[in-house]
C-alpha atoms as a PDB file:
ATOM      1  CA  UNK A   1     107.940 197.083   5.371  1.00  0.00           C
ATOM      2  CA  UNK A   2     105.931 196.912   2.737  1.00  0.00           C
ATOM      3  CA  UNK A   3     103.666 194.198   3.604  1.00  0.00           C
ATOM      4  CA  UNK A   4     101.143 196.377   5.154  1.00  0.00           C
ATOM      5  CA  UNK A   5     100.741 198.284   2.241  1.00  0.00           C
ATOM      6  CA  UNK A   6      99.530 195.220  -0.151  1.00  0.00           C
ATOM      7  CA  UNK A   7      97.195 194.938  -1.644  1.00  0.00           C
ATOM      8  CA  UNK A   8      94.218 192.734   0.258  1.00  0.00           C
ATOM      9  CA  UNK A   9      93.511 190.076  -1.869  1.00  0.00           C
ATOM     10  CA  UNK A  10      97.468 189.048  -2.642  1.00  0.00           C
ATOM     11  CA  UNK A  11      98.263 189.004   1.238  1.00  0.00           C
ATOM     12  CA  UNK A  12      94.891 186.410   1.692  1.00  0.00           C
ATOM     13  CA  UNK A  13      95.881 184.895  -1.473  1.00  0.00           C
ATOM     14  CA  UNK A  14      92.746 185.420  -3.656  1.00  0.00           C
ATOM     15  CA  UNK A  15      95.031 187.509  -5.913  1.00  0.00           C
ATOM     16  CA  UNK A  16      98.229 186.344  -7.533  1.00  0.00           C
ATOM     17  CA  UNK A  17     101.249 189.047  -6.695  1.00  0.00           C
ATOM     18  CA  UNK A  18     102.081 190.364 -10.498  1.00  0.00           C
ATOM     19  CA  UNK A  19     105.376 190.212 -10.163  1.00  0.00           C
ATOM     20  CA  UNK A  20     108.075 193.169 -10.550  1.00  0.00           C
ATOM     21  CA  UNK A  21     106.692 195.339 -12.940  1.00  0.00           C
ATOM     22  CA  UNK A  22     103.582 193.142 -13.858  1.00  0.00           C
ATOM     23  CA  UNK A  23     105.692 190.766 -16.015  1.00  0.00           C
ATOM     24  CA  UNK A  24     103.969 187.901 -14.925  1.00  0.00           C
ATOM     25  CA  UNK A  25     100.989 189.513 -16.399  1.00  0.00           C
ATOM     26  CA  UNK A  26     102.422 189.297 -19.817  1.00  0.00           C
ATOM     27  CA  UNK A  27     104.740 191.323 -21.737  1.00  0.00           C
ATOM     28  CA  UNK A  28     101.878 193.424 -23.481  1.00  0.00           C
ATOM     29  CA  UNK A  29     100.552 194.524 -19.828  1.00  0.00           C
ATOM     30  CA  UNK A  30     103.795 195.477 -18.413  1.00  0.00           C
ATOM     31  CA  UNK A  31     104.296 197.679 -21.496  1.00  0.00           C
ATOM     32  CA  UNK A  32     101.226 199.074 -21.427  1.00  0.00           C
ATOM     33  CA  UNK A  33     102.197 199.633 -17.499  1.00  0.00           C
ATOM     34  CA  UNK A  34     105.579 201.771 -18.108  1.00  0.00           C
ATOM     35  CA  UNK A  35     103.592 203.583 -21.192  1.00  0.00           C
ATOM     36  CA  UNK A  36     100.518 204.783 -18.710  1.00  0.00           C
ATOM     37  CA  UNK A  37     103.344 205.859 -16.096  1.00  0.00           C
ATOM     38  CA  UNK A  38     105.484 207.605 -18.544  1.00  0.00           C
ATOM     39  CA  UNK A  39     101.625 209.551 -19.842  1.00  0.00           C
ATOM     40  CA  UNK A  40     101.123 210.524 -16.477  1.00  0.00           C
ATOM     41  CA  UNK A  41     104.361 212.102 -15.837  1.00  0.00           C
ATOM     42  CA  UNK A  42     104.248 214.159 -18.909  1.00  0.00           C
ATOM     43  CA  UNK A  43     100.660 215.291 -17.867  1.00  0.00           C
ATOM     44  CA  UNK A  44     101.402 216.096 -14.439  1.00  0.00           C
ATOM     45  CA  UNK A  45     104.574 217.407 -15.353  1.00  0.00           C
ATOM     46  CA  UNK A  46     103.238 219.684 -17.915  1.00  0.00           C
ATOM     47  CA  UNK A  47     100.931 220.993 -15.511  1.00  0.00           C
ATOM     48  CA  UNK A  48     103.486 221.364 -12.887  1.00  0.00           C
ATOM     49  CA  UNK A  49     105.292 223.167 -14.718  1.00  0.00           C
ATOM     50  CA  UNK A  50     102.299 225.703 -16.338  1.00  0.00           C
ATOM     51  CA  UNK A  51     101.043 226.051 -12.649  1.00  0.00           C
ATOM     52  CA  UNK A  52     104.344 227.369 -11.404  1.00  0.00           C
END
């Protein structure tokens, strides 16, 4: 199911697959993953909820 939608260079295998949650990116990265996610929610939440 969700092979269609990766991304092009992991299914030809230029690309390594990161791994749930980028953890085999390093610790840092995946951190800085959940922190950027949890930024954009309370941005587009905040809007969401001005704009309605």
């Amino acid at each position: 199911m969700l092979a269609p939608s990766t991304h092009r260079g992991i299914r030809d295998g230029v690309v390594e697959a990161p791994g749930y949650f980028a953890l085999k990116l390093g610790g840092m990265t995946a951190m800085g993953a959940l922190l950027v996610h949890l930024l954009y929610g309370l941005i587009v939440g905040g809007l969401y909820k001005s704009f309605s």
